[in-house]
C-alpha atoms as a PDB file:
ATOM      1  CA  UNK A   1     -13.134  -0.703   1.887  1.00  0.00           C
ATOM      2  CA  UNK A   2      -9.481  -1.647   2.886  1.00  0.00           C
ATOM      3  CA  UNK A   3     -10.604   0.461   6.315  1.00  0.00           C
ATOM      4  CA  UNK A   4     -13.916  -1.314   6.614  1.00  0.00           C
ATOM      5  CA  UNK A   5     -12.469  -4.916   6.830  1.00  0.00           C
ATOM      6  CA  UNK A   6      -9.639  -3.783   9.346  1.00  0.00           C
ATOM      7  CA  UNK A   7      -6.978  -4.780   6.918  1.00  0.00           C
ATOM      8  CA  UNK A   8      -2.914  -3.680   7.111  1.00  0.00           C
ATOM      9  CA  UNK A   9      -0.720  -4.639   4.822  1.00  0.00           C
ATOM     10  CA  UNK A  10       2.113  -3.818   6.477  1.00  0.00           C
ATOM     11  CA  UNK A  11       1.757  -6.956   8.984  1.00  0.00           C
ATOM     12  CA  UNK A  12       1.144  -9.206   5.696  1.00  0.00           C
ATOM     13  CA  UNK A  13       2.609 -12.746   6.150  1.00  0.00           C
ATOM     14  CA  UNK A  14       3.467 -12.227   2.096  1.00  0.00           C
ATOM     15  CA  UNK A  15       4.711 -16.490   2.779  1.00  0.00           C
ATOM     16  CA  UNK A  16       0.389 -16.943   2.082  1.00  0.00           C
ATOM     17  CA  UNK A  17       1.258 -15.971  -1.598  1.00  0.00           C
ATOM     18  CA  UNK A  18       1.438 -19.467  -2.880  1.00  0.00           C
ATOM     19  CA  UNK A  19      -1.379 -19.465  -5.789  1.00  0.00           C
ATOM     20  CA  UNK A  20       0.477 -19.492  -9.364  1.00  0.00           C
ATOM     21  CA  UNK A  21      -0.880 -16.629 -10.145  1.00  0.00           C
ATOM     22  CA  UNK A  22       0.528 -14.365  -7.264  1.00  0.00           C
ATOM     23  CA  UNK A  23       4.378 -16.471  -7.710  1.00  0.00           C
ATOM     24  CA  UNK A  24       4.296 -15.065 -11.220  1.00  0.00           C
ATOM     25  CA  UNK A  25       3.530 -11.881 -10.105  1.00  0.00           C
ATOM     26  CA  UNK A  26       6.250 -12.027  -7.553  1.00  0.00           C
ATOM     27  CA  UNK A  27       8.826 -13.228  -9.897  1.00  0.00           C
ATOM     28  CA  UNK A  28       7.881 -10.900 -12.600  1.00  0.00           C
ATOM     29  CA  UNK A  29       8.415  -8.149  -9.758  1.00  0.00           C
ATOM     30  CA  UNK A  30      11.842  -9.522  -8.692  1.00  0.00           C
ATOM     31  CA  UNK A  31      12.840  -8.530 -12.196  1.00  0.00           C
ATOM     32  CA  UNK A  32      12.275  -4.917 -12.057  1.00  0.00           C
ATOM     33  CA  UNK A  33      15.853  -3.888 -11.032  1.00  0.00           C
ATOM     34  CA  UNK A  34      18.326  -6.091 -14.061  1.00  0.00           C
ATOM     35  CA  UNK A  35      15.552  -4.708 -16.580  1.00  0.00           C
ATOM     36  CA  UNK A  36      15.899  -1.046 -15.411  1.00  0.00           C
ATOM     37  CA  UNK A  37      20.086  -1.805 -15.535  1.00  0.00           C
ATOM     38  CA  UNK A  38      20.091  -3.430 -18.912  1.00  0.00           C
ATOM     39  CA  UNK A  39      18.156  -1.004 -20.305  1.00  0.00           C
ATOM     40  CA  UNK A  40      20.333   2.141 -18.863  1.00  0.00           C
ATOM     41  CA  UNK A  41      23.223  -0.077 -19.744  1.00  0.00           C
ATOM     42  CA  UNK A  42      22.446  -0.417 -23.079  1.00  0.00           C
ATOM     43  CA  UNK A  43      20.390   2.617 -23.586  1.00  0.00           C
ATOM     44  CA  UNK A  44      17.217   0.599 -24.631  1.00  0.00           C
ATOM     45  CA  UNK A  45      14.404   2.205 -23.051  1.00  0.00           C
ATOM     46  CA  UNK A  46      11.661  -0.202 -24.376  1.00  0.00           C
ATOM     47  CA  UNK A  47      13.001  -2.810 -22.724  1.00  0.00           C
ATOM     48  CA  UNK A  48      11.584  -0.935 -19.669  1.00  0.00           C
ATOM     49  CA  UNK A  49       8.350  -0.947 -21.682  1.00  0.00           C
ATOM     50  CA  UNK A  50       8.131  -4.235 -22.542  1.00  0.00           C
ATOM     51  CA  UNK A  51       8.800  -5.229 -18.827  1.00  0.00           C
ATOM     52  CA  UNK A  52       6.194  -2.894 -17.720  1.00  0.00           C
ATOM     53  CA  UNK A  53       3.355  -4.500 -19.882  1.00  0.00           C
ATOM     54  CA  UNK A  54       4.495  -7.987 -18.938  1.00  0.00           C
ATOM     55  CA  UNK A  55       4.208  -7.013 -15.265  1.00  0.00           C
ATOM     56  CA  UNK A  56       0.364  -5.560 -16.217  1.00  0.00           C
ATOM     57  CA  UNK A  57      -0.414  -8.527 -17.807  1.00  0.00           C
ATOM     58  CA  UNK A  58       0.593 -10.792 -14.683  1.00  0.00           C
ATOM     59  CA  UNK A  59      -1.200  -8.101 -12.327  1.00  0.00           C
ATOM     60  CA  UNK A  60      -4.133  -8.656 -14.506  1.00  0.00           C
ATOM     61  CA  UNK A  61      -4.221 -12.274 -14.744  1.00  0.00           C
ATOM     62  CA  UNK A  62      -3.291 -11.996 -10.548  1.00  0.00           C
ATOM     63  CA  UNK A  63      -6.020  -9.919 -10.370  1.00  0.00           C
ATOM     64  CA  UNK A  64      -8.893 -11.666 -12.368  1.00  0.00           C
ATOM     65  CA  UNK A  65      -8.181 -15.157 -10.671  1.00  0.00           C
ATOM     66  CA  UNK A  66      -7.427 -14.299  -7.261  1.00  0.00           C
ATOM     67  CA  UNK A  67      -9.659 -11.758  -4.784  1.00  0.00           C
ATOM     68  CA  UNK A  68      -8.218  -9.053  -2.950  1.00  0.00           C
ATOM     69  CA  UNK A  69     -11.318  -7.630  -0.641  1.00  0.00           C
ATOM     70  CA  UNK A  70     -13.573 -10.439   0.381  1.00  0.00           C
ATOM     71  CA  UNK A  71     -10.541 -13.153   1.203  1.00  0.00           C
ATOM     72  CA  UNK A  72      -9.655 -14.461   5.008  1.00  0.00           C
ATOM     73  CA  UNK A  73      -8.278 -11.342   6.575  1.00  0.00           C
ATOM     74  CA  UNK A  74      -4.591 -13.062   6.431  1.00  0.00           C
ATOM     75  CA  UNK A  75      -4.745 -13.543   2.982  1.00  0.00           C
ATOM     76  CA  UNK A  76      -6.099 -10.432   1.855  1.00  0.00           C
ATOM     77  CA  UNK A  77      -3.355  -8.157   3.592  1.00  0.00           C
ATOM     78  CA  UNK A  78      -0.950 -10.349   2.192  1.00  0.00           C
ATOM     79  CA  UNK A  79      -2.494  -9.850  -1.268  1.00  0.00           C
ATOM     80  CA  UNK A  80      -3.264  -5.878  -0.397  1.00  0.00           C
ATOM     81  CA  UNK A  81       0.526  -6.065  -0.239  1.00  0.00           C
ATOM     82  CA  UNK A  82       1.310  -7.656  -3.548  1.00  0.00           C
ATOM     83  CA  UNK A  83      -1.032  -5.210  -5.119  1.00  0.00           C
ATOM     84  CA  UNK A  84       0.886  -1.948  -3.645  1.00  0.00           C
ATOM     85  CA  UNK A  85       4.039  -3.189  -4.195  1.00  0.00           C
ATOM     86  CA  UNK A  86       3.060  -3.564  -8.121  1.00  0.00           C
ATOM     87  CA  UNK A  87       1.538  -0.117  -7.698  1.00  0.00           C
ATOM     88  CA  UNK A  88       4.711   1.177  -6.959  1.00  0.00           C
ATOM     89  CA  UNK A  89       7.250  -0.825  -9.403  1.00  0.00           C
ATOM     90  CA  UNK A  90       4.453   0.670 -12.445  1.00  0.00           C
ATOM     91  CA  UNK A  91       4.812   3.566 -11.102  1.00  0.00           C
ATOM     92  CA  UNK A  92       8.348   3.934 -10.432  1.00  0.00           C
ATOM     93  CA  UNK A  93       8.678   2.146 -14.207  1.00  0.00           C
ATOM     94  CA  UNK A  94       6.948   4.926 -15.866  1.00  0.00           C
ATOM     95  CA  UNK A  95       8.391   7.743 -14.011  1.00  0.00           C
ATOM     96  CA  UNK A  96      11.815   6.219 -15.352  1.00  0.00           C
ATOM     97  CA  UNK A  97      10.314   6.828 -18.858  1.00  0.00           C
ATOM     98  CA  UNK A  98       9.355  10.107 -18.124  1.00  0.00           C
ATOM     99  CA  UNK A  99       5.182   8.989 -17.924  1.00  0.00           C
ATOM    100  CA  UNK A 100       2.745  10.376 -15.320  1.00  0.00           C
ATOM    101  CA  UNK A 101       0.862   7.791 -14.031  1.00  0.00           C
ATOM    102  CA  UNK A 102      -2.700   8.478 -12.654  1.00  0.00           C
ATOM    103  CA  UNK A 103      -3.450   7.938  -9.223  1.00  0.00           C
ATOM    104  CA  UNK A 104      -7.233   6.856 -10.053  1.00  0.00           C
ATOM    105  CA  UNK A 105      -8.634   4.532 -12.673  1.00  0.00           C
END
């Protein structure tokens, strides 16, 4: 699909992101690194957890409210970017806890 509409996300102008739901997701994702050093700090691994649902649930709500596929070609990549860079912070997140996360759901 991403193929079909000619999109790259690596030539996203990611200053399109200006919905509410994508600056939550964005500032939920700027938290990622003083979660992961609190927690290793203070050896509280579910505060990793925690942060990790949080950032689903703003994906989610990102998701539901706002199309990916289907947008003006601008603001899809920009959005096609949003969506791998959560990709990788869950999965970087769970690989901290020691949790495989699928590739495919």
């Amino acid at each position: 699909m991403i193929e079909e509409e000619g999109l790259d996300p690596s030539a996203a102008n990611l200053s399109l992101l200006t919905e509410e739901e994508e600056q939550l997701l964005i500032k939920k994702m700027f938290e990622f690194e003083k979660v992961i050093m609190r927690s290793a700090e203070y050896y509280e691994p579910h505060l990793v957890c925690s942060y990790l649902e949080e950032l689903a649930a703003a994906f989610h709500k990102f998701y539901r409210f706002r199309r990916v596929l289907g947008s003006a070609k601008d603001i899809a990549e920009a959005r096609l970017a949003l969506v791998i860079a959560v990709r990788y912070l869950l999965k970087n997140g769970l690989q901290i806890l020691g949790v495989n996360a699928p590739e495919r759901m």
